[in-house]
Protein backbone atom coordinates (compact mmCIF):
# COMPACT_ATOMS: atom_id res chain seq x y z
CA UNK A 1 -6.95 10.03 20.58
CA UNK A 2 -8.20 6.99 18.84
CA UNK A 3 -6.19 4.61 16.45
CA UNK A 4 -7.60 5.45 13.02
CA UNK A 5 -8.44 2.75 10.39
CA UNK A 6 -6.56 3.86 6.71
CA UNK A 7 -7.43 2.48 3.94
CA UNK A 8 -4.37 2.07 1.42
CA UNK A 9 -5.43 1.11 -1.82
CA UNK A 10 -3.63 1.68 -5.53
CA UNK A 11 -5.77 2.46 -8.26
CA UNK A 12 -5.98 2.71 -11.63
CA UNK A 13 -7.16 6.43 -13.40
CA UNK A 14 -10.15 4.30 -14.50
CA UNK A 15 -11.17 3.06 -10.56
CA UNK A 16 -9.75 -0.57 -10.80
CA UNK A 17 -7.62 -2.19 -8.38
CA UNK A 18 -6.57 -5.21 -10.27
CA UNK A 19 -6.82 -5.69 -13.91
CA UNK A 20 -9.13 -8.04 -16.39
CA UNK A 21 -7.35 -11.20 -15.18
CA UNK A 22 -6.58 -10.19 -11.54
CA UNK A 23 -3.38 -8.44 -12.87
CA UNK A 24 -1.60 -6.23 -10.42
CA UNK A 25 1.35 -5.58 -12.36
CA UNK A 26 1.05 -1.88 -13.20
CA UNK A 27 1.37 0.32 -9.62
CA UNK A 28 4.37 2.87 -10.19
CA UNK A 29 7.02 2.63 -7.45
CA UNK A 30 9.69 5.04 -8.47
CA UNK A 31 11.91 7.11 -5.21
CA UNK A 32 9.40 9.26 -3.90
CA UNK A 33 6.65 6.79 -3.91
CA UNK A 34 8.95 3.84 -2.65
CA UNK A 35 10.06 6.70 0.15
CA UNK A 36 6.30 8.18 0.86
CA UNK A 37 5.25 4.02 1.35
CA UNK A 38 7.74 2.83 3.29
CA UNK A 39 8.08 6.14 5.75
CA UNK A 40 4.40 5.89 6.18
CA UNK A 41 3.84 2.35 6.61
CA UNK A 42 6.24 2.18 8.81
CA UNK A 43 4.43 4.21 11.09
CA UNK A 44 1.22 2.16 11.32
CA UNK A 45 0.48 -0.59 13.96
CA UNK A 46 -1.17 -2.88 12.36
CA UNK A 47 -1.80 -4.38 8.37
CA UNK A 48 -5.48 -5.52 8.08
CA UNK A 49 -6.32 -7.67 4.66
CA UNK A 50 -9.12 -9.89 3.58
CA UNK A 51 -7.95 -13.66 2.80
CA UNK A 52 -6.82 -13.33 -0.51
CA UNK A 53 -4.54 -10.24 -0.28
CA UNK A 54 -2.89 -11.47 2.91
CA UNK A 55 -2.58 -14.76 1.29
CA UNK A 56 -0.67 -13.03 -1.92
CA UNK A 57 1.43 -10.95 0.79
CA UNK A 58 2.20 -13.99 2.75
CA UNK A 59 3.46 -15.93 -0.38
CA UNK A 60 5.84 -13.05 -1.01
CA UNK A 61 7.01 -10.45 1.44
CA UNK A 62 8.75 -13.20 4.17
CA UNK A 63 11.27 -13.45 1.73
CA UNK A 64 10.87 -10.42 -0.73
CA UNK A 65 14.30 -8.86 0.60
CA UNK A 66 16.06 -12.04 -0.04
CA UNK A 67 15.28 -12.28 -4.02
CA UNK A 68 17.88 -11.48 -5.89
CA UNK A 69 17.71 -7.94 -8.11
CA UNK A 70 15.11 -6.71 -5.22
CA UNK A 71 12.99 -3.47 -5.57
CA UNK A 72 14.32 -0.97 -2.89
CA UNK A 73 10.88 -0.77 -1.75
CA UNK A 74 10.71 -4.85 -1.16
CA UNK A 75 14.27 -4.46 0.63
CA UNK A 76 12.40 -2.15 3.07
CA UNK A 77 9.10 -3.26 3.37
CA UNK A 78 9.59 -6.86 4.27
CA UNK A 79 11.18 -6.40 7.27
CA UNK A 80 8.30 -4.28 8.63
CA UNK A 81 5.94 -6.74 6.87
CA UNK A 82 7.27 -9.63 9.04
CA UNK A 83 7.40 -8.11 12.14
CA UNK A 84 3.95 -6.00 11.86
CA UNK A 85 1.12 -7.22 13.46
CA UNK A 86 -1.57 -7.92 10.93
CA UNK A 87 -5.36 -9.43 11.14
CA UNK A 88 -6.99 -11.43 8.20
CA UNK A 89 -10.57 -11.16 7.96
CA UNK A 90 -11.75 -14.57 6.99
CA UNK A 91 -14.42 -17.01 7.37
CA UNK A 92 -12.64 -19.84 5.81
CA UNK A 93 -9.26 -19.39 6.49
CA UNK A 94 -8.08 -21.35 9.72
CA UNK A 95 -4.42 -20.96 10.43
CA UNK A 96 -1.87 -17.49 9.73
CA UNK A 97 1.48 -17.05 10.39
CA UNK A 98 3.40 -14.10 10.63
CA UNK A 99 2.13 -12.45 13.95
CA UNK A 100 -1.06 -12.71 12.32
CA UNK A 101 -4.87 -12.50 13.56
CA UNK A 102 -7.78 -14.34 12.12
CA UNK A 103 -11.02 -12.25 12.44
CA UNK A 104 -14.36 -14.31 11.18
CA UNK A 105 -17.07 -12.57 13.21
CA UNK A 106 -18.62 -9.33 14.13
CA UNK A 107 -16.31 -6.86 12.31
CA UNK A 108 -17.42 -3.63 13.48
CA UNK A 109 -16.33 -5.41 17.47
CA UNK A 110 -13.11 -6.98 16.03
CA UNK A 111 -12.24 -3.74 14.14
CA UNK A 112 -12.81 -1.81 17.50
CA UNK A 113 -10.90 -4.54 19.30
CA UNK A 114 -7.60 -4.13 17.21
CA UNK A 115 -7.96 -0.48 17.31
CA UNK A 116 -7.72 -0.69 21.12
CA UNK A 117 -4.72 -2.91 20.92
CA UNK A 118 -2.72 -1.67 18.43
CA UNK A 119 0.44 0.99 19.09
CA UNK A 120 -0.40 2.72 16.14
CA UNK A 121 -3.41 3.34 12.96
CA UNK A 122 -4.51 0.30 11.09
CA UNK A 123 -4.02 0.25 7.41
CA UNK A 124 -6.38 -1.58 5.78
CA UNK A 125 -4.74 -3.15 2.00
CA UNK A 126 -7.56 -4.82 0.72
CA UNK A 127 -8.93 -6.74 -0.91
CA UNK A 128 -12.05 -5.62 -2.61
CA UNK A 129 -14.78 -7.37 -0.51
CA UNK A 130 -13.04 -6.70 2.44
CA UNK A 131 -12.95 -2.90 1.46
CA UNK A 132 -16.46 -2.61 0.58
CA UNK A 133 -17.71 -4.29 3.78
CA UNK A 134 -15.50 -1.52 5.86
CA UNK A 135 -16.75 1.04 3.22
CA UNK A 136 -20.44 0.26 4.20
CA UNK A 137 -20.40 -0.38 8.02
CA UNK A 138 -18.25 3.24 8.30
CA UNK A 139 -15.17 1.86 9.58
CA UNK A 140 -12.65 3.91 7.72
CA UNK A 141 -11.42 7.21 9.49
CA UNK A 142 -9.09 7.84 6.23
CA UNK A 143 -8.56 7.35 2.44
CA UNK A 144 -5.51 7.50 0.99
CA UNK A 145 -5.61 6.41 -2.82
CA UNK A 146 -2.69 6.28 -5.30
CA UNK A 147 -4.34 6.78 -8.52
CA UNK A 148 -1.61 5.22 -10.97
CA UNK A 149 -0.96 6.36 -14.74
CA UNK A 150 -2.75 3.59 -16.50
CA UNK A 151 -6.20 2.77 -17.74
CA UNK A 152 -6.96 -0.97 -17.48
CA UNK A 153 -10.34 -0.99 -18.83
CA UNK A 154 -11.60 -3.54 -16.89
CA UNK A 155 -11.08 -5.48 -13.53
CA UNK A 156 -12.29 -4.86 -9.90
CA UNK A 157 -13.41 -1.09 -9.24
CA UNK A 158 -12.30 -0.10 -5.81
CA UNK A 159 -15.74 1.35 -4.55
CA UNK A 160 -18.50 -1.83 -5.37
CA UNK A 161 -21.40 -1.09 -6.79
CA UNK A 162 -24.44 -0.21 -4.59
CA UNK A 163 -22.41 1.19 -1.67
CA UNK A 164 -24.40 4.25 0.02
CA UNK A 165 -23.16 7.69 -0.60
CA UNK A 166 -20.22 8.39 1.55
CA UNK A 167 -19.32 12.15 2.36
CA UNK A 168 -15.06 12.29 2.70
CA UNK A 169 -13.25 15.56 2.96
CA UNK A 170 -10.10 16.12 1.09
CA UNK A 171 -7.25 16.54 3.68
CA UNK A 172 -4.13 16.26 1.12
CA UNK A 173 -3.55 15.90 -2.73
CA UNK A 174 -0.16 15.65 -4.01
CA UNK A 175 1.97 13.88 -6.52
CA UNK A 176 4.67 11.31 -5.89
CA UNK A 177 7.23 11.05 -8.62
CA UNK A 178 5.35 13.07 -11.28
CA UNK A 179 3.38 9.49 -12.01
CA UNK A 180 0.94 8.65 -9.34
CA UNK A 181 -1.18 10.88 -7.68
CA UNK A 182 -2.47 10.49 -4.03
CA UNK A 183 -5.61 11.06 -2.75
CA UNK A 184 -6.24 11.51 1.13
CA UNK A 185 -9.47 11.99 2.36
CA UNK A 186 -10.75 11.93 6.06
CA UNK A 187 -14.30 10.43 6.49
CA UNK A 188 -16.78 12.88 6.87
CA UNK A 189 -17.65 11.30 10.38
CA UNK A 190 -14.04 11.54 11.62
């Protein structure tokens, strides 16, 4: 069986994934969420971000477990975060750290490439560009969206606008912490 790529993505209940002003301030991460993100994360073999997310992520989670007052979710998730393999799609970015691939052509042949490769599914966190260009070319196998208890009334939706319809069947709906709400969905082609 073939590694999947899963699409990770926190949401707002009005579709954004970052507020007005880029905000991302507002994802609930009480003990069952923390729990469900680390134990499943932790499971993946590879991270897979456009440049702007992995550059956010590689500002903070090297040392996320070392600040004092840390989130029990940034004492677990940082280790796996350093030691995960992870690709950055990018055209402009030219060096990573971190165990980290640049990918800057021909995404549908890298994307099948780190599939191949990898000892586990790919999650894919983002960003929104990123997402969209996955969305269209029909490189996600899964969904899994944590719609979050907030309307931000504004910001960048997670689905652009002028993507093709996109048939998904629901594999799993549940809710973590009796906050956020998750969302799985398989792709219809899967």
């Amino acid at each position: 069986m073939s590694n999947k790529v899963i699409l990770w993505m926190q949401q707002s209940v009005d579709g954004f994934i970052c507020g007005p002003q880029g905000e991302f301030d507002w994802p609930v991460f009480e003990a069952e969420m923390t729990r469900y993100a680390d134990e499943q994360t932790g499971t993946l073999g590879m991270f897979l971000y456009g440049r702007k997310v992995y550059e956010g992520m590689a500002s903070y989670w090297p040392t996320a477990d070392r600040q004092p007052g840390a989130h029990p979710h940034d004492l677990a998730f940082a280790r796996v975060w350093r030691e995960k393999p992870k690709a950055v799609f990018s055209s402009t970015l030219e060096h990573a750290g971190w165990n980290t691939t640049i990918v800057s052509t021909d995404l549908p042949k890298a994307v099948a490439e780190l599939k191949e490769r990898s000892e586990g599914d790919l999650g894919l966190f983002g960003g929104a560009e990123i997402t969209a260009e996955f969305i269209r070319l029909g490189l996600i196998d899964e969904y899994r969206i944590f719609v979050h208890p907030v309307v931000l009334g504004g910001g960048i939706p997670l689905f652009a606008p002028g993507l093709e319809r996109t048939p998904l069947r629901l594999v799993e709906a549940r809710t973590l912490d009796s906050a956020v709400v998750l969302h799985r969905y398989a792709s219809a082609a899967s």
